[in-house]
Protein backbone atom coordinates (compact mmCIF):
# COMPACT_ATOMS: atom_id res chain seq x y z
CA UNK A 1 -5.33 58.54 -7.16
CA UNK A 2 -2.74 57.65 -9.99
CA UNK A 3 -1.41 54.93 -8.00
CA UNK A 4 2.73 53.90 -9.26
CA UNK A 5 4.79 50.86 -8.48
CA UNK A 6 8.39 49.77 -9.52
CA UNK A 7 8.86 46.24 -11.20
CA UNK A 8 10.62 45.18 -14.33
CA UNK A 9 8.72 44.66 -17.66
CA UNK A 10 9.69 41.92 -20.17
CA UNK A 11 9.34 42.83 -23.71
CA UNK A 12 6.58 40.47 -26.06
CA UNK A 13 7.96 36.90 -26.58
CA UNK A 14 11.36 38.03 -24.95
CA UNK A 15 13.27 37.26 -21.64
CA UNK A 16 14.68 40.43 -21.72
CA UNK A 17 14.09 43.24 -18.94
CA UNK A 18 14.52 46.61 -18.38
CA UNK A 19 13.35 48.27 -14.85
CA UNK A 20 10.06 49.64 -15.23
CA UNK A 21 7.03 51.49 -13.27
CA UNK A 22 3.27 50.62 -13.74
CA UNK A 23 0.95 53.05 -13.07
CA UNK A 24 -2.97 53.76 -13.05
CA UNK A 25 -4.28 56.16 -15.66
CA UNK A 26 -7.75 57.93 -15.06
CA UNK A 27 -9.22 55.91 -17.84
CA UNK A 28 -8.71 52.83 -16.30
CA UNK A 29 -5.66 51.99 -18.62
CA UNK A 30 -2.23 50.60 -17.29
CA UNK A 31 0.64 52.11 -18.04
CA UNK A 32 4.22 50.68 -18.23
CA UNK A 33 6.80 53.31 -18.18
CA UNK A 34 10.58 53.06 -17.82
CA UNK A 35 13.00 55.10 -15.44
CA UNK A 36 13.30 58.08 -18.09
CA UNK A 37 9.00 58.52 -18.57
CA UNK A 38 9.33 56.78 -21.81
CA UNK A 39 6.03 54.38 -22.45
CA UNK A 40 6.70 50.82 -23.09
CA UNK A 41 3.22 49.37 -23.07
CA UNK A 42 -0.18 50.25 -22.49
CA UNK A 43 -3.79 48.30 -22.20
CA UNK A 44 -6.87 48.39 -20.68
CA UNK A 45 -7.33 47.12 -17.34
CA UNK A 46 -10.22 44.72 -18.55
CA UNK A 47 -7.63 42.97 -21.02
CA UNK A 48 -4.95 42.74 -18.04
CA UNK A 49 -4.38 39.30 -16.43
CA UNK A 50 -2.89 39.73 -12.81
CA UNK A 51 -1.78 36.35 -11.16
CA UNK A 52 -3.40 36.10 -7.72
CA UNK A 53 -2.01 37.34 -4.39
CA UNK A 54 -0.08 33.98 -3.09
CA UNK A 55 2.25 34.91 0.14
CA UNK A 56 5.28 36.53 -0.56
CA UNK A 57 5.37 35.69 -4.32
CA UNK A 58 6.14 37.61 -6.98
CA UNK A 59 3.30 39.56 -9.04
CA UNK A 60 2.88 39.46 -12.64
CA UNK A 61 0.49 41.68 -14.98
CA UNK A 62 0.66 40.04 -18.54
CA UNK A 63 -0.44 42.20 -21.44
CA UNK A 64 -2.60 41.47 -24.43
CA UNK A 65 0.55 42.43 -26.35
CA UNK A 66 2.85 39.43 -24.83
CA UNK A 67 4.67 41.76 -22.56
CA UNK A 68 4.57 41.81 -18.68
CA UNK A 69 5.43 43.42 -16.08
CA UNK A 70 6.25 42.18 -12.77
CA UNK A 71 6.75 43.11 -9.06
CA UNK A 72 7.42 42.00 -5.40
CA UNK A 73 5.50 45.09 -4.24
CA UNK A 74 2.36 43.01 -3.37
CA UNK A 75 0.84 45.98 -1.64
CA UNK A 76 1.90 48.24 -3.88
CA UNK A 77 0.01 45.85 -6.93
CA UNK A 78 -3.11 45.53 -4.45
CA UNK A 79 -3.43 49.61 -4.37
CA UNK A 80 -2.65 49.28 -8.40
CA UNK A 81 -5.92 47.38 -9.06
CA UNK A 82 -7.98 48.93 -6.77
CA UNK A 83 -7.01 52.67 -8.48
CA UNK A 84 -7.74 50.17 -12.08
CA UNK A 85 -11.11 49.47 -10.08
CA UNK A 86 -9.64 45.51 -11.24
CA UNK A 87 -11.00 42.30 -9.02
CA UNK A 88 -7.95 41.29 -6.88
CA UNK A 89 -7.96 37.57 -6.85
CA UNK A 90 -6.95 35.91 -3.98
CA UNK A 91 -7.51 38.07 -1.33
CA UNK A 92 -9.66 35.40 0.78
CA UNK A 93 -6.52 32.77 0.37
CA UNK A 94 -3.97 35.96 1.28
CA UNK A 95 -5.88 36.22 4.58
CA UNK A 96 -6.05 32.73 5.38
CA UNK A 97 -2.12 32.29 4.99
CA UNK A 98 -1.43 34.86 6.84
CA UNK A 99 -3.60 33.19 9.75
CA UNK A 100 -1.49 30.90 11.73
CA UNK A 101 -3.98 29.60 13.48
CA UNK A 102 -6.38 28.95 10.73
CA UNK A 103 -3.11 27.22 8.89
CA UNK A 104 -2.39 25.30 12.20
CA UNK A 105 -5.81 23.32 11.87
CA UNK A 106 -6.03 22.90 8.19
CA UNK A 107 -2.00 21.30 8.41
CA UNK A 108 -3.68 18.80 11.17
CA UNK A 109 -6.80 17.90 9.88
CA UNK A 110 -5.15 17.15 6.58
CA UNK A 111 -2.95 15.45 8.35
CA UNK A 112 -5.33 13.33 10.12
CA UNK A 113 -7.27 12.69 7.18
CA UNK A 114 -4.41 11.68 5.22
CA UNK A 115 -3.50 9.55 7.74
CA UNK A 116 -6.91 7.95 8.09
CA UNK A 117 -6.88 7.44 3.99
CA UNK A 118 -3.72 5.63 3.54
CA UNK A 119 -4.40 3.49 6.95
CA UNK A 120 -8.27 3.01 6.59
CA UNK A 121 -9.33 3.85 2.99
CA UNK A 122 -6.65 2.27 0.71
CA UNK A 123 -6.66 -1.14 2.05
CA UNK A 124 -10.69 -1.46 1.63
CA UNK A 125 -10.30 -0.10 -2.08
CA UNK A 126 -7.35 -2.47 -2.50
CA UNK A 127 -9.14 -5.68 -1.08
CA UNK A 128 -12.20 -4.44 -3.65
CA UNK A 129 -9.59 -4.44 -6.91
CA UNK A 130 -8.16 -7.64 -5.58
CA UNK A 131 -10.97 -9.33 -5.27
CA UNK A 132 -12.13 -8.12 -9.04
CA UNK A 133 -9.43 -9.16 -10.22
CA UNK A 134 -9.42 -11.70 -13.46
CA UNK A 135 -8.10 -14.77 -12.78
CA UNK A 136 -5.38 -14.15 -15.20
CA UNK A 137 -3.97 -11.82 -13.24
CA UNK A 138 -3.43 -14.01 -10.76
CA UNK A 139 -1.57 -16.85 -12.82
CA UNK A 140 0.52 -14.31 -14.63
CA UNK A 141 1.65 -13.27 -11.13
CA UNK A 142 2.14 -16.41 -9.79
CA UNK A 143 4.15 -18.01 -12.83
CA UNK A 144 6.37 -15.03 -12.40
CA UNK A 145 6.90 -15.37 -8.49
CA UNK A 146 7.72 -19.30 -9.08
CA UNK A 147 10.09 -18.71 -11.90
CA UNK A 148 12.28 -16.15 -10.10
CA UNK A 149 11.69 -18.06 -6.49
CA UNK A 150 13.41 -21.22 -8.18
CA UNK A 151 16.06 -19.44 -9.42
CA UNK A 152 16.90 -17.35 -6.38
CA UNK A 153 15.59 -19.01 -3.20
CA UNK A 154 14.30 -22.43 -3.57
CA UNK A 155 15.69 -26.00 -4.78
CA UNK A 156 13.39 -28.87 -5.61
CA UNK A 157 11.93 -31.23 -3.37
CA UNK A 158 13.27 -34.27 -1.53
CA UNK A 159 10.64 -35.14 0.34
CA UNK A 160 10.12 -39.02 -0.18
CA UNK A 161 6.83 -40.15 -2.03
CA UNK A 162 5.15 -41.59 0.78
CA UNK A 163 5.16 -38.21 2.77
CA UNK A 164 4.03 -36.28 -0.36
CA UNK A 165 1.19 -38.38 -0.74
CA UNK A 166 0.31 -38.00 2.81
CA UNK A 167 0.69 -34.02 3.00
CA UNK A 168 -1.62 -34.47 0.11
CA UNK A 169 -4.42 -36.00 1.24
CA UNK A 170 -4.16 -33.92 4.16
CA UNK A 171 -4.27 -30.91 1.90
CA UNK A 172 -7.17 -31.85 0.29
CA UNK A 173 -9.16 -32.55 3.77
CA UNK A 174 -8.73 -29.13 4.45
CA UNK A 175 -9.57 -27.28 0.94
CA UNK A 176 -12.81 -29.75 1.53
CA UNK A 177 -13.87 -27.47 4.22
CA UNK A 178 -12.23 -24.21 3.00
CA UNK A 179 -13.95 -21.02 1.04
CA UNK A 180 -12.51 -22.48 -2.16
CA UNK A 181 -13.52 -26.27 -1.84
CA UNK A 182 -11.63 -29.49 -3.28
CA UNK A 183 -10.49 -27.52 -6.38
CA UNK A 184 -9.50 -24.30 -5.57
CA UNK A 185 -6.21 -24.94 -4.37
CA UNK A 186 -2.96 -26.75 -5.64
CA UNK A 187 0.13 -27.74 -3.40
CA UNK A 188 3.23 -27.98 -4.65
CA UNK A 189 6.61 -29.25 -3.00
CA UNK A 190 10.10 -27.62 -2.51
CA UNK A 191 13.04 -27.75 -0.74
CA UNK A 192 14.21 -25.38 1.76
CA UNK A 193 16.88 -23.26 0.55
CA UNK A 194 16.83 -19.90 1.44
CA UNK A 195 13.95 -20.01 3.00
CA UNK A 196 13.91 -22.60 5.25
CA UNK A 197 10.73 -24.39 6.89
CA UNK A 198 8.10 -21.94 5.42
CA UNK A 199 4.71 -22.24 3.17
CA UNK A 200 3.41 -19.81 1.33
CA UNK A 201 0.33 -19.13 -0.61
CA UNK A 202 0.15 -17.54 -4.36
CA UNK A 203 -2.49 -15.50 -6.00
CA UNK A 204 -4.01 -18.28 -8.57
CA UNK A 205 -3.96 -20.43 -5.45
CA UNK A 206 -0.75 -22.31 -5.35
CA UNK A 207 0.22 -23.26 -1.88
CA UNK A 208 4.05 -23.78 -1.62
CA UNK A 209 5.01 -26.05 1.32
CA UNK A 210 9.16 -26.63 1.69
CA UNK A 211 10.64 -29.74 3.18
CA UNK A 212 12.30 -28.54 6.11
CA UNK A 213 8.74 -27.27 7.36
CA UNK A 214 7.16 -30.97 6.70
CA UNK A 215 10.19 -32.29 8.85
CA UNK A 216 8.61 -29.91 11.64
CA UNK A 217 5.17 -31.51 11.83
CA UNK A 218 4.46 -33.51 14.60
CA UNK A 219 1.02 -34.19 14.29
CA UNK A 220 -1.51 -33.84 11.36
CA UNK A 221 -3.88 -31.12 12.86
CA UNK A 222 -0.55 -28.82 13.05
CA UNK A 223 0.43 -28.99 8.98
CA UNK A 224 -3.56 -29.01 8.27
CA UNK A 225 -3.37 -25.49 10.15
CA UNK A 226 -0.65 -24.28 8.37
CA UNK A 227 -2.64 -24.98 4.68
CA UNK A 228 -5.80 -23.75 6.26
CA UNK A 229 -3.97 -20.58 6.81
CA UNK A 230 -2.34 -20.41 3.15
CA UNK A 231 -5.59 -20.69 1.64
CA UNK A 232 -7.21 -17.98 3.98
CA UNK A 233 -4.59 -15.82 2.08
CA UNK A 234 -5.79 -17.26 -1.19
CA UNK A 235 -9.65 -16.54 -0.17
CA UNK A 236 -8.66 -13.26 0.29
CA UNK A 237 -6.85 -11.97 -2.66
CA UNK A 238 -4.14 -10.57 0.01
CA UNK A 239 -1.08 -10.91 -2.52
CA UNK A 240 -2.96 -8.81 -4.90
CA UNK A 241 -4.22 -6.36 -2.21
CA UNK A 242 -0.82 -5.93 -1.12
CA UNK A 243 0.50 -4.87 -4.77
CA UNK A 244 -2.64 -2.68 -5.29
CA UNK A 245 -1.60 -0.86 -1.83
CA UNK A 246 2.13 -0.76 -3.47
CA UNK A 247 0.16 1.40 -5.96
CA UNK A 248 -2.01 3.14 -4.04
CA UNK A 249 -0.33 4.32 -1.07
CA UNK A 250 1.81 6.45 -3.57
CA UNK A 251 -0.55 7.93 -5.32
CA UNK A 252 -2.26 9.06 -2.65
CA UNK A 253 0.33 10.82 -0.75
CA UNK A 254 0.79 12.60 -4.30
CA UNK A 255 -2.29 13.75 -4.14
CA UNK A 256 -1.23 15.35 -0.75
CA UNK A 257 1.81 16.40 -0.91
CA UNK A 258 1.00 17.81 -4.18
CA UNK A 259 4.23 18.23 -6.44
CA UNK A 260 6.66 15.33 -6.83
CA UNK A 261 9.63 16.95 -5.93
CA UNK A 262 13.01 14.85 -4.94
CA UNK A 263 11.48 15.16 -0.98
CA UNK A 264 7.83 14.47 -1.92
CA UNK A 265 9.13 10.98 -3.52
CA UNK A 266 11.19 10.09 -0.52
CA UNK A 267 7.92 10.81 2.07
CA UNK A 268 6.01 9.27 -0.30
CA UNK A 269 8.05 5.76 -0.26
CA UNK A 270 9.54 5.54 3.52
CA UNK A 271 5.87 5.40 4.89
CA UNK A 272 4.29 3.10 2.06
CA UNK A 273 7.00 0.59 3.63
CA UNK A 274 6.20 1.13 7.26
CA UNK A 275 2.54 1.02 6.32
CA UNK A 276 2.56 -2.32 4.00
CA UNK A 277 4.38 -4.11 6.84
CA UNK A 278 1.30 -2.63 8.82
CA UNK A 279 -0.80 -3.94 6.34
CA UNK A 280 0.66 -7.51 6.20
CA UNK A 281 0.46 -8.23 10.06
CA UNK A 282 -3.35 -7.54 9.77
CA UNK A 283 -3.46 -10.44 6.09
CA UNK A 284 -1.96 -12.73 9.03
CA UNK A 285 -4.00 -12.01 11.58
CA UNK A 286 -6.87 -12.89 9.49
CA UNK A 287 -5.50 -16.13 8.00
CA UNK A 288 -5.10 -17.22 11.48
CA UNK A 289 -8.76 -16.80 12.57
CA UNK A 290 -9.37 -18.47 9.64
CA UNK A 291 -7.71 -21.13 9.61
CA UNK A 292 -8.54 -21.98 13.29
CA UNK A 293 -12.29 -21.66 12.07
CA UNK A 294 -11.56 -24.71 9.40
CA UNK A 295 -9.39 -26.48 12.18
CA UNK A 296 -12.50 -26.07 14.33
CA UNK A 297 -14.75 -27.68 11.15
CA UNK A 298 -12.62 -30.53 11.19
CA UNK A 299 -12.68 -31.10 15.21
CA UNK A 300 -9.28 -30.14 15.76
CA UNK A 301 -8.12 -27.29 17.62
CA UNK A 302 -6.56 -24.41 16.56
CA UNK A 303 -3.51 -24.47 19.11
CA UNK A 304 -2.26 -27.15 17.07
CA UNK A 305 -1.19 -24.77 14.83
CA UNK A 306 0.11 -22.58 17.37
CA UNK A 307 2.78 -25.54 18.17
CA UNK A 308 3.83 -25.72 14.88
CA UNK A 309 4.54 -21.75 14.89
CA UNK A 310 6.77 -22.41 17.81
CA UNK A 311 8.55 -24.83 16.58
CA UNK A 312 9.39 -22.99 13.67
CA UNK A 313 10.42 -20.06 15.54
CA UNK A 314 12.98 -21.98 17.25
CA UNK A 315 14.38 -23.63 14.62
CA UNK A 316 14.68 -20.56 12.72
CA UNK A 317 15.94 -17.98 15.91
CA UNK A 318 16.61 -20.47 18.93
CA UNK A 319 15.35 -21.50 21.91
CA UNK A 320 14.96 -17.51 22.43
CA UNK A 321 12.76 -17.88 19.45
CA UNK A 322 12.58 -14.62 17.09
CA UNK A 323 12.56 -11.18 18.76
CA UNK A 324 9.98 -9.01 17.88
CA UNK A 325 10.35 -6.57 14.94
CA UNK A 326 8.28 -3.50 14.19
CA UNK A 327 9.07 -3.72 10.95
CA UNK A 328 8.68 -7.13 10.57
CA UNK A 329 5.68 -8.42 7.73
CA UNK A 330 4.17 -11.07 10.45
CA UNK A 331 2.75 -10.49 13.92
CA UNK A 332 4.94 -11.29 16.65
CA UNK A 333 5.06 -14.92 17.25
CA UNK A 334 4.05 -15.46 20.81
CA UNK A 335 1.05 -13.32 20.21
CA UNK A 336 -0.57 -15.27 17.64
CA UNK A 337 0.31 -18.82 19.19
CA UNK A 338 -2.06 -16.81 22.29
CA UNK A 339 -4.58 -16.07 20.19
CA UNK A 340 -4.62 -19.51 18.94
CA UNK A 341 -4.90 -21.18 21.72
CA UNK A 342 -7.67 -18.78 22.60
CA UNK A 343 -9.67 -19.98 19.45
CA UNK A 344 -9.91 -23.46 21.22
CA UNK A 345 -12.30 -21.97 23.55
CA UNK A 346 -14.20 -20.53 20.16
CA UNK A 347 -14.09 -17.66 17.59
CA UNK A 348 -12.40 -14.26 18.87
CA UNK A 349 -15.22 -12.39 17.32
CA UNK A 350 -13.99 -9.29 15.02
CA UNK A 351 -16.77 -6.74 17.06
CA UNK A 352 -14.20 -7.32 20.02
CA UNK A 353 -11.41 -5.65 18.18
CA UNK A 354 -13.66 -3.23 17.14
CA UNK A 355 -14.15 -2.33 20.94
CA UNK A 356 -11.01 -1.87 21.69
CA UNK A 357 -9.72 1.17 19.25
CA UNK A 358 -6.51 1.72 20.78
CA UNK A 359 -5.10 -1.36 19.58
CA UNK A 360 -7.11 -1.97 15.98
CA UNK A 361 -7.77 1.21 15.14
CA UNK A 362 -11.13 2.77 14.38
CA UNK A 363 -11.19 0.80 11.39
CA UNK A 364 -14.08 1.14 8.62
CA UNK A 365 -14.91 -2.10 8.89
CA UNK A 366 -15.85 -1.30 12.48
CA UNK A 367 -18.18 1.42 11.30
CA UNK A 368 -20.50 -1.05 8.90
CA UNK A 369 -18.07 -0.39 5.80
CA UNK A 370 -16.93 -3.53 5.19
């Protein structure tokens, strides 16, 4: 049958058009014809490229010559190549597409497994690169973070000598019985400004304790909690990790979404936030098993530090203390000082997290990944 469809064909090397019919000849040739029978083109079928069958898309048959011809008369193109006895491409993908249930599973389980990537997969690959990481990373960062945190947020230190000397020594008690030992860690003193009573740990190690948090401590065991948390941060690469998830997380939902268009960048950022803050609760969580593990080293207990964390939270939100945020980057207060307090009976062992999915997640860690 000498099969005939309507389209427009585009002249070699030229956006210009005129309306056009392609047709089958018996000798496997296609012909391009316009409205008055006059031939434009003409090739074999064998030197014909036809773009594959995608939805509701427009067809295009490009010539050896440079010319093409195109059509939205998919059906009409099908019953072209089959009278050209031509392959049609994409036939398999055509039917799937037009299967809404088949397209209803494949948009969930890529939507689960996306899910499961950015939550699960991305922060073991980023803890990996952290932990890789040459030290010089680590002081370039943390040179750079100083600079811009005394310009913007912090003021120097008042604390009197005598108090520096003793938040030293009680500093270097605990990086005696942290991952890092004596040396591994540095402390440095600022005031409050912005901040307020806060320390902080930096990649190369630097712990940053501020004066209004030293006016806080009531007894040693509760500051000696606080820097065995800090360096728990340090052990653990986690202000690298979080920077390599800044990188990650976006690339992967690229990889997903597939295009960067103007709404593929938004999805891609809004949930990298949500997620990081995610992310940051569970770098807490961890310092504070492991800093009540060095409290418990030292024969202190771990609620000391839980005081402390009260403390704070009232001087910073109250007697109400701070309410909880869900976008907030540290686990609700109240819920670590319990767990805390719970480490004075021992370690909260990670298998019983692991047990209970609906609140950790069925992490890869829990499946012998880690």
């Amino acid at each position: 049958m000498n099969w005939t469809i309507e389209g427009r064909y585009f002249y070699p090397g030229a956006a210009r058009h005129v309306p056009a019919r392609a047709s089958a000849e018996a000798d496997r040739t296609l012909r391009i014809a316009d409205e008055e029978g006059q031939v434009l083109a003409e090739a074999p079928a064998r030197r014909v490229t036809v773009t594959s069958r995608l939805a509701r898309l427009m067809r295009r048959f490009d010539l050896p010559d440079g010319s093409r011809f195109e059509t939205d008369d998919n059906d009409g193109a099908d019953a072209l190549l089959r009278s050209l006895r031509k392959r049609r491409r994409g036939r398999f993908t055509d039917r799937l597409e037009r299967a809404w249930p088949a397209v209803g599973v494949s948009l969930i389980v890529s939507l689960l497994f996306g899910y499961y990537v950015v939550v699960q997969a991305v922060p073991v690959a980023a803890e990996w690169l952290a932990l890789k990481a040459l030290p010089t990373v680590g002081h370039a960062m943390t040179e750079q973070t100083l600079l811009a945190l005394d310009r913007f947020a912090l003021t120097p230190s008042k604390l009197a000598p005598a108090d520096r000397a003793k938040a030293t020594a009680l500093f270097h008690r605990v990086a005696a019985h942290a991952r890092g030992g004596a040396s591994g860690y540095r402390l440095i003193f600022r005031g409050g400004g912005r901040i307020g009573p806060n320390a902080f740990a930096l990649p190369d190690g630097t712990i940053v304790m501020t004066d209004p948090l030293w006016a806080l401590v009531k007894q040693d065991a509760e500051i000696e909690g606080v820097f065995a948390h800090e360096m728990s941060h340090v052990d653990h690469a986690h202000q690298l990790q979080r920077v390599f998830e800044a990188s990650l997380i976006p690339a992967t939902l690229a990889i997903f979404t597939g295009d960067m268009s103007q709404m593929s960048q938004i999805s891609a950022i809004l949930p990298g936030i949500v997620v990081q803050s995610a992310y940051s609760r569970g770098f807490e969580s961890q310092a504070d098993d492991d800093g009540a593990a060095t409290l418990r080293r030292m024969g202190e207990k771990p609620s000391r530090m839980a005081d402390l964390l009260e403390r704070m939270d009232k001087k910073l939100c109250g007697k109400q203390g701070c309410p909880p945020s869900w976008i907030g980057d540290h686990p609700n207060t109240a819920i670590r000082a319990a767990r805390l307090r719970a480490e004075d009976k021992g370690p909260i062992a990670a298998a019983q997290d692991c047990l209970r999915p609906w609140q950790s997640g069925i992490s890869l860690r829990c499946l012998g990944w880690d």
